[in-house]
N, C-alpha and C. Protein backbone atom coordinates (compact mmCIF):
# COMPACT_ATOMS: atom_id res chain seq x y z
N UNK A 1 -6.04 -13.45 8.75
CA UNK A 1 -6.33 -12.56 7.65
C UNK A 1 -7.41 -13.18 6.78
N UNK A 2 -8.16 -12.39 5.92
CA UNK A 2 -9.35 -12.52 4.49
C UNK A 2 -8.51 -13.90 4.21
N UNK A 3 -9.87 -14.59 3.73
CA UNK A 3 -9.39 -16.03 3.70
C UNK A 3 -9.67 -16.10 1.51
N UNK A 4 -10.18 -15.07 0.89
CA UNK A 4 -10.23 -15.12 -0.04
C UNK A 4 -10.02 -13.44 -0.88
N UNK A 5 -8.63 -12.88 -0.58
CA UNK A 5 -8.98 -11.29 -0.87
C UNK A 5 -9.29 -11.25 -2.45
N UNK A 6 -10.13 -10.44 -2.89
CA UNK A 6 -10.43 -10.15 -4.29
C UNK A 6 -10.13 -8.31 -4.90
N UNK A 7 -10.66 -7.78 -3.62
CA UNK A 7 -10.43 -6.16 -3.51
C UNK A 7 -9.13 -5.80 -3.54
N UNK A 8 -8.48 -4.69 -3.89
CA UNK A 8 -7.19 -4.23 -3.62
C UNK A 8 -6.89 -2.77 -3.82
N UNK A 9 -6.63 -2.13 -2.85
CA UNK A 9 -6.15 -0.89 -2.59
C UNK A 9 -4.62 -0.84 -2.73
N UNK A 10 -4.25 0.08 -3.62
CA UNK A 10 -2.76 -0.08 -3.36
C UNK A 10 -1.84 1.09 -3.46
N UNK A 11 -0.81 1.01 -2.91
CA UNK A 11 -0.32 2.27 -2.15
C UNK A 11 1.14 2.63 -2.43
N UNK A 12 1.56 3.89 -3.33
CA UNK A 12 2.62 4.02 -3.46
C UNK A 12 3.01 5.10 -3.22
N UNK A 13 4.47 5.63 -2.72
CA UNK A 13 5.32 7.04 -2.17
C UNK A 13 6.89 6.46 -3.04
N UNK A 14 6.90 8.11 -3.01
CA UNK A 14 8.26 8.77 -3.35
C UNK A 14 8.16 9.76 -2.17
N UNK A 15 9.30 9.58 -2.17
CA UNK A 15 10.20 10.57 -0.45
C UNK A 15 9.99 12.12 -0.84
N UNK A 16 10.23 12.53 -2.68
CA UNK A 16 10.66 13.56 -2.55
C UNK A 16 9.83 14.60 -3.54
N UNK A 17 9.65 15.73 -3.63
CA UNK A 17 8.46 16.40 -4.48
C UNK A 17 9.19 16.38 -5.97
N UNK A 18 10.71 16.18 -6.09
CA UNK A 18 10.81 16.74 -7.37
C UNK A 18 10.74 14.47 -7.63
N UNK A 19 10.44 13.78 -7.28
CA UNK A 19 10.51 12.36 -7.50
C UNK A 19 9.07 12.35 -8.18
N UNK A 20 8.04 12.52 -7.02
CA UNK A 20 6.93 12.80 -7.64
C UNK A 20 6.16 13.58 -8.59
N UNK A 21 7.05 14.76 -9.19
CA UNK A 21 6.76 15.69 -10.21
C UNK A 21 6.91 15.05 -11.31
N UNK A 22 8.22 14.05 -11.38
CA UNK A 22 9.11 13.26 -12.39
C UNK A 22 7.85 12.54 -13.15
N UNK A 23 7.29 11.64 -11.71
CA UNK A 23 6.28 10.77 -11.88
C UNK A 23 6.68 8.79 -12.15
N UNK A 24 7.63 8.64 -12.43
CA UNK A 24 8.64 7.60 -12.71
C UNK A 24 8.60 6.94 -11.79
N UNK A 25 9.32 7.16 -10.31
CA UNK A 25 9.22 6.12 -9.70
C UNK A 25 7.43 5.70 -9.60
N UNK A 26 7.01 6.86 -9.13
CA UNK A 26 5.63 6.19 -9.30
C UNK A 26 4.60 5.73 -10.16
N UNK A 27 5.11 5.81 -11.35
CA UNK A 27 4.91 4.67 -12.41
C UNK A 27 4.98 3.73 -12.09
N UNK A 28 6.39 3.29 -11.71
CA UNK A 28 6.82 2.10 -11.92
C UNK A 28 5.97 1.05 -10.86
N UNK A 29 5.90 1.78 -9.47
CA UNK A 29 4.68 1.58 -8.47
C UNK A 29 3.49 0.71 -8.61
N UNK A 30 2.98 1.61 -9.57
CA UNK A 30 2.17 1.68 -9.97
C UNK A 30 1.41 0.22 -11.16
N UNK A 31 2.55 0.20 -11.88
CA UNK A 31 2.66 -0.61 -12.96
C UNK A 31 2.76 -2.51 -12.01
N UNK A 32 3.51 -2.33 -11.32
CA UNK A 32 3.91 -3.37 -10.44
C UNK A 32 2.90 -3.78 -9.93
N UNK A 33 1.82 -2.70 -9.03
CA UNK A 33 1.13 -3.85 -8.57
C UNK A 33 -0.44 -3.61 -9.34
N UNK A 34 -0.42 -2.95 -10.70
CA UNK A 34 -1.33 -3.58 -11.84
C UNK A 34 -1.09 -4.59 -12.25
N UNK A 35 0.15 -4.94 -12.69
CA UNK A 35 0.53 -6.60 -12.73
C UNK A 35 0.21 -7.90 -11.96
N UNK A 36 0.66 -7.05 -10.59
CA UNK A 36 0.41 -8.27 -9.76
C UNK A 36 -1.32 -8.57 -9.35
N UNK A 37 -2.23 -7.48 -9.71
CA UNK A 37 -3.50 -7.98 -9.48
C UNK A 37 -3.56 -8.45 -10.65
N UNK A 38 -3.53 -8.13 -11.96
CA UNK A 38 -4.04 -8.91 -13.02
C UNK A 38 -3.87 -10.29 -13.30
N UNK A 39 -2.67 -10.32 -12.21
CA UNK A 39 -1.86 -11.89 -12.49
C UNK A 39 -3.09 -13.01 -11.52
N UNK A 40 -2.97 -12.28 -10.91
CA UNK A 40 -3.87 -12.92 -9.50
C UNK A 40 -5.51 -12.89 -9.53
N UNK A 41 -5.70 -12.11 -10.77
CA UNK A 41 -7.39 -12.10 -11.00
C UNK A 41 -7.86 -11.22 -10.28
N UNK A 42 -7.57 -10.17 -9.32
CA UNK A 42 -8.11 -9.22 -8.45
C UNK A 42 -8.10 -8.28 -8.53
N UNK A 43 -9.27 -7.64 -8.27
CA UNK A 43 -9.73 -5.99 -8.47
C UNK A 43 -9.45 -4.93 -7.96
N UNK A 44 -8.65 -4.02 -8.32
CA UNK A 44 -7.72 -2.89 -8.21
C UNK A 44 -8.67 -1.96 -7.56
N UNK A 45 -9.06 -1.70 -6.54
CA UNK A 45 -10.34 -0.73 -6.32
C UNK A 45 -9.72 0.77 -6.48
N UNK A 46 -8.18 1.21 -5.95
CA UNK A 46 -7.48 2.15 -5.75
C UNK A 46 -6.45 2.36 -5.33
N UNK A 47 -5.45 3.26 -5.98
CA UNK A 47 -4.39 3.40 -6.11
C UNK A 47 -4.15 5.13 -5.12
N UNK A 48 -3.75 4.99 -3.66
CA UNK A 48 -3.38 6.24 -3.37
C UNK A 48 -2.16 6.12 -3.11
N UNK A 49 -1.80 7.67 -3.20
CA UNK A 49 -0.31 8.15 -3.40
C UNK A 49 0.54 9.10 -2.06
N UNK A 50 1.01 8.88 -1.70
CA UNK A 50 1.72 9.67 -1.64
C UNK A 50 3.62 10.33 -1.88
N UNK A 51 3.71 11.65 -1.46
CA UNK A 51 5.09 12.18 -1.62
C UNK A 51 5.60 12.97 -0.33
N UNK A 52 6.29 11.85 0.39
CA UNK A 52 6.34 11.98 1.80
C UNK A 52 7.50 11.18 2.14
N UNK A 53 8.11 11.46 3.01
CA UNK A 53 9.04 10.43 4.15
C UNK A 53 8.29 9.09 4.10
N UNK A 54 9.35 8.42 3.96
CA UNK A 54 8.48 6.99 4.91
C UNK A 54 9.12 6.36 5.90
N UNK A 55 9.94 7.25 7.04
CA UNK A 55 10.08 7.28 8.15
C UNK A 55 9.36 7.15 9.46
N UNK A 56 7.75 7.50 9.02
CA UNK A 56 6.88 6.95 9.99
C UNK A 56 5.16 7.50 8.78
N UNK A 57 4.62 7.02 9.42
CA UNK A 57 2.82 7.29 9.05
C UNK A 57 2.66 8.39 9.40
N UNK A 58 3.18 9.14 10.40
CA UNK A 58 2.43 10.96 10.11
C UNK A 58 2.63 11.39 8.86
N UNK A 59 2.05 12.22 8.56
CA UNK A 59 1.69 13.28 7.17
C UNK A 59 2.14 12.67 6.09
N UNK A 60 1.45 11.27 5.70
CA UNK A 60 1.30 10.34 4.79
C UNK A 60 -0.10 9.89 4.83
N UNK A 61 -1.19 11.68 4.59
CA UNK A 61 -2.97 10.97 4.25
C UNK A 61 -3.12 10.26 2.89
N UNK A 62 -2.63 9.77 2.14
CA UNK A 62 -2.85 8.40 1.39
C UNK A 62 -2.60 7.07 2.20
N UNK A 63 -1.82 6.47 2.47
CA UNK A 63 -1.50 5.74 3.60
C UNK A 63 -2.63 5.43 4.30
N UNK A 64 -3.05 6.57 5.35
CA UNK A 64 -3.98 6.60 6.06
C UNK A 64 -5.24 6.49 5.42
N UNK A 65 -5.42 6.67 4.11
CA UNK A 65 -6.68 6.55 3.51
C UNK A 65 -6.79 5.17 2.80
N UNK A 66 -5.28 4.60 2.41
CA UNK A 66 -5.84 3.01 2.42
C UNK A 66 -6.04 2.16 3.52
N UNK A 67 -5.59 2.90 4.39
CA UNK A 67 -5.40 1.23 6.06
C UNK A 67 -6.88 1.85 6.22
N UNK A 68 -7.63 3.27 5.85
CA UNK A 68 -9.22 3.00 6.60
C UNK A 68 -10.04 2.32 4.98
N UNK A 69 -9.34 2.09 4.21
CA UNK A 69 -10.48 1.38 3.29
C UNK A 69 -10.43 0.01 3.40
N UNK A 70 -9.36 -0.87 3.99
CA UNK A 70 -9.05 -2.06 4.37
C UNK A 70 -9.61 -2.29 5.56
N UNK A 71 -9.84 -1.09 6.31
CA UNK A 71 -10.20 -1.25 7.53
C UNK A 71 -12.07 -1.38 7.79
N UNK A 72 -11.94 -0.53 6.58
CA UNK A 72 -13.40 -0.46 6.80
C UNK A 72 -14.29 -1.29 5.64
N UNK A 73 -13.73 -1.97 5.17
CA UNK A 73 -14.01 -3.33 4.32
C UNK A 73 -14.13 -2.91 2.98
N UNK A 74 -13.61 -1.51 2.50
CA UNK A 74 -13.70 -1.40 0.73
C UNK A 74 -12.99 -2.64 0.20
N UNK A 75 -12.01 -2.66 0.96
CA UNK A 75 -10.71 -3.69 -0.06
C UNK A 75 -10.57 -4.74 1.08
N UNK A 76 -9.85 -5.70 1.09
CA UNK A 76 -9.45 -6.94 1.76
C UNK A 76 -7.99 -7.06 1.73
N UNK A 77 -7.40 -6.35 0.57
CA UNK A 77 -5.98 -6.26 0.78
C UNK A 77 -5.33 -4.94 0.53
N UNK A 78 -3.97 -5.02 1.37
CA UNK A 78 -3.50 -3.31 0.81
C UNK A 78 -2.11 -3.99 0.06
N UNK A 79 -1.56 -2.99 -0.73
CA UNK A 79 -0.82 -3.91 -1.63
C UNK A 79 0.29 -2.71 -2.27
N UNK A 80 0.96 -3.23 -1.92
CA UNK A 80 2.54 -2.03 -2.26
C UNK A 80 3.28 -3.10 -2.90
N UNK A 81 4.24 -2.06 -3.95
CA UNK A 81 5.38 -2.88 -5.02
C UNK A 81 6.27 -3.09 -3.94
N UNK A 82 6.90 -2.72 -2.86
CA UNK A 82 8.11 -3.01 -2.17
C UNK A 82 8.17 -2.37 -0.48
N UNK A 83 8.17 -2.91 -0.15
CA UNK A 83 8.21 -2.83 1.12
C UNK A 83 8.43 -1.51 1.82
N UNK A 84 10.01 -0.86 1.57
CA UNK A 84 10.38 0.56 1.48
C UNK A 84 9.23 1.60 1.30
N UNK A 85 8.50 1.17 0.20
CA UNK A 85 7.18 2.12 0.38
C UNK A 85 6.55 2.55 1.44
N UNK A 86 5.86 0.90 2.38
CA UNK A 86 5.14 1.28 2.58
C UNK A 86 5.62 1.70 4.38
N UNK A 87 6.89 1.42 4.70
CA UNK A 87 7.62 1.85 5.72
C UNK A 87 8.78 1.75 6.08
N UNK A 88 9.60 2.67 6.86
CA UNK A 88 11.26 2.37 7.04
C UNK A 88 11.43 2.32 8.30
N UNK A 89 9.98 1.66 9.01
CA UNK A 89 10.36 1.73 10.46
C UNK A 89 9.64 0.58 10.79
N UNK A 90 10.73 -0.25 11.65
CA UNK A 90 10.17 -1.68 11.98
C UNK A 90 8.71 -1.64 13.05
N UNK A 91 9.27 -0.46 13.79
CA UNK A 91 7.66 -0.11 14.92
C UNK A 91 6.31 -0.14 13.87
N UNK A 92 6.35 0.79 12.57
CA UNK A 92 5.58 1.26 12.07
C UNK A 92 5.39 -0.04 11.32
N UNK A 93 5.82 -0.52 10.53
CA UNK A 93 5.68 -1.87 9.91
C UNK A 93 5.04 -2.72 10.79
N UNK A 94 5.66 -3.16 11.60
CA UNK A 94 4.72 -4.16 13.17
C UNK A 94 3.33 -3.73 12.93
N UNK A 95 3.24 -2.03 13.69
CA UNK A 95 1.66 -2.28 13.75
C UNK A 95 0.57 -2.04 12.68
N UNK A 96 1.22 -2.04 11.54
CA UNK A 96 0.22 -2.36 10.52
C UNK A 96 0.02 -3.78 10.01
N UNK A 97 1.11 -4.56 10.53
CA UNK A 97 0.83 -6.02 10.60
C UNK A 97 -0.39 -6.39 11.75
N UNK A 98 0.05 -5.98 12.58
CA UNK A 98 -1.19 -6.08 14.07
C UNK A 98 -2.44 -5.56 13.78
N UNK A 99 -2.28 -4.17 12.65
CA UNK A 99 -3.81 -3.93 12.32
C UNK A 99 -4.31 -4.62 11.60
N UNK A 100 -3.85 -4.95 10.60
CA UNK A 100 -4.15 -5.93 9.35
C UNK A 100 -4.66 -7.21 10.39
N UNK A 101 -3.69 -7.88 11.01
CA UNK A 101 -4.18 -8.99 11.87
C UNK A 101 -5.75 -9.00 12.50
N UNK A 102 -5.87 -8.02 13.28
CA UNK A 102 -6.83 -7.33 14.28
C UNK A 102 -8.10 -7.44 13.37
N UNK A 103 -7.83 -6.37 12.19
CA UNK A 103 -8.90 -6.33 10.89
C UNK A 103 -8.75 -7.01 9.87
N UNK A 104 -8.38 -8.33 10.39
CA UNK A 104 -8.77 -9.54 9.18
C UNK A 104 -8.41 -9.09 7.56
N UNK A 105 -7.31 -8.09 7.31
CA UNK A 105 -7.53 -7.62 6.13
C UNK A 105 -5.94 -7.94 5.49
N UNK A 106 -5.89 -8.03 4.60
CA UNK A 106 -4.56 -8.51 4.10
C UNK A 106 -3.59 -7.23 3.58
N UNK A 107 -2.18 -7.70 3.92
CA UNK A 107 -0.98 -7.43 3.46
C UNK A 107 -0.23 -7.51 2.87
N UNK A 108 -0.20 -7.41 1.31
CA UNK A 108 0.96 -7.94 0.44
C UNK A 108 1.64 -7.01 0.05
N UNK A 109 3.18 -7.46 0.01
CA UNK A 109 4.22 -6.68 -0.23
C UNK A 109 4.79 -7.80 -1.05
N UNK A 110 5.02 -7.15 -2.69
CA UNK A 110 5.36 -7.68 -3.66
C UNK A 110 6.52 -8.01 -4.10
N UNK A 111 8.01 -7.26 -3.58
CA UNK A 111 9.22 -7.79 -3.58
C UNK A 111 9.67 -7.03 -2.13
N UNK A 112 9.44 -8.09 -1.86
CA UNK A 112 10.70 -7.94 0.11
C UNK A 112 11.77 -7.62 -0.24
C-alpha cells in the first residue's frame, strides 16, 4: 500500500431510507472520520454516501465511486468510521483488500 497517504475519500451507509432521512447515523459517520483526518493531518477530498444494504457492493454507486477515486489516484486512502459500513460480507471485504493491495491505495477502518 501508499507509503505516505495524505488524500482521503471517505465513505459512509445506512441500510435504511428512513436512517438516512434521519441523517444521524450519518452524521455520526461522518464526524468520525473528520476527526480522524484532522488528527492525522490529512485531506478529506470526499465524503460519499450511501443508503443501501451492505450485504454486498451492488447498488451501492457511492462505494463504487470511492474504490474508482482511490483507484484512479484522487485519494490514496478510502476511509470508513467502522467496518459494518463498508461491508457485511467477508468475500466482499477480501476483495477490496486485494484491490486496495493491487492499487497500492490504502484502507482504513477506524474502529474494527
Amino acid at each position: 500500500m501508499g507509503t505516505n497517504p495524505t488524500r482521503v475519500v471517505g465513505y459512509v451507509r445506512v441500510s435504511t431510507q428512513e436512517q438516512g432521512d434521519s441523517g444521524a447515523g450519518l452524521d455520526a459517520q461522518v464526524d468520525a472520520i473528520e476527526r480522524e483526518c484532522a488528527h492525522r493531518r490529512w485531506t478529506l477530498e470526499r465524503i460519499c454516501q450511501d443508503v443501501a444494504s451492505g450485504s454486498s457492493r451492488d447498488r451501492r454507486p457511492a462505494l463504487a465511486e470511492a474504490v474508482a477515486m482511490v483507484s484512479g489516484g484522487q485519494a490514496d486512502t478510502l476511509m470508513v468510521s467502522k467496518l459494518d459500513r463498508l461491508s457485511r460480507s467477508v468475500a466482499d471485504f477480501g476483495a477490496l483488500i486485494e484491490e486496495a493491495r493491487r492499487g497500492k491505495w490504502n484502507l482504513v477502518i477506524i474502529d474494527l
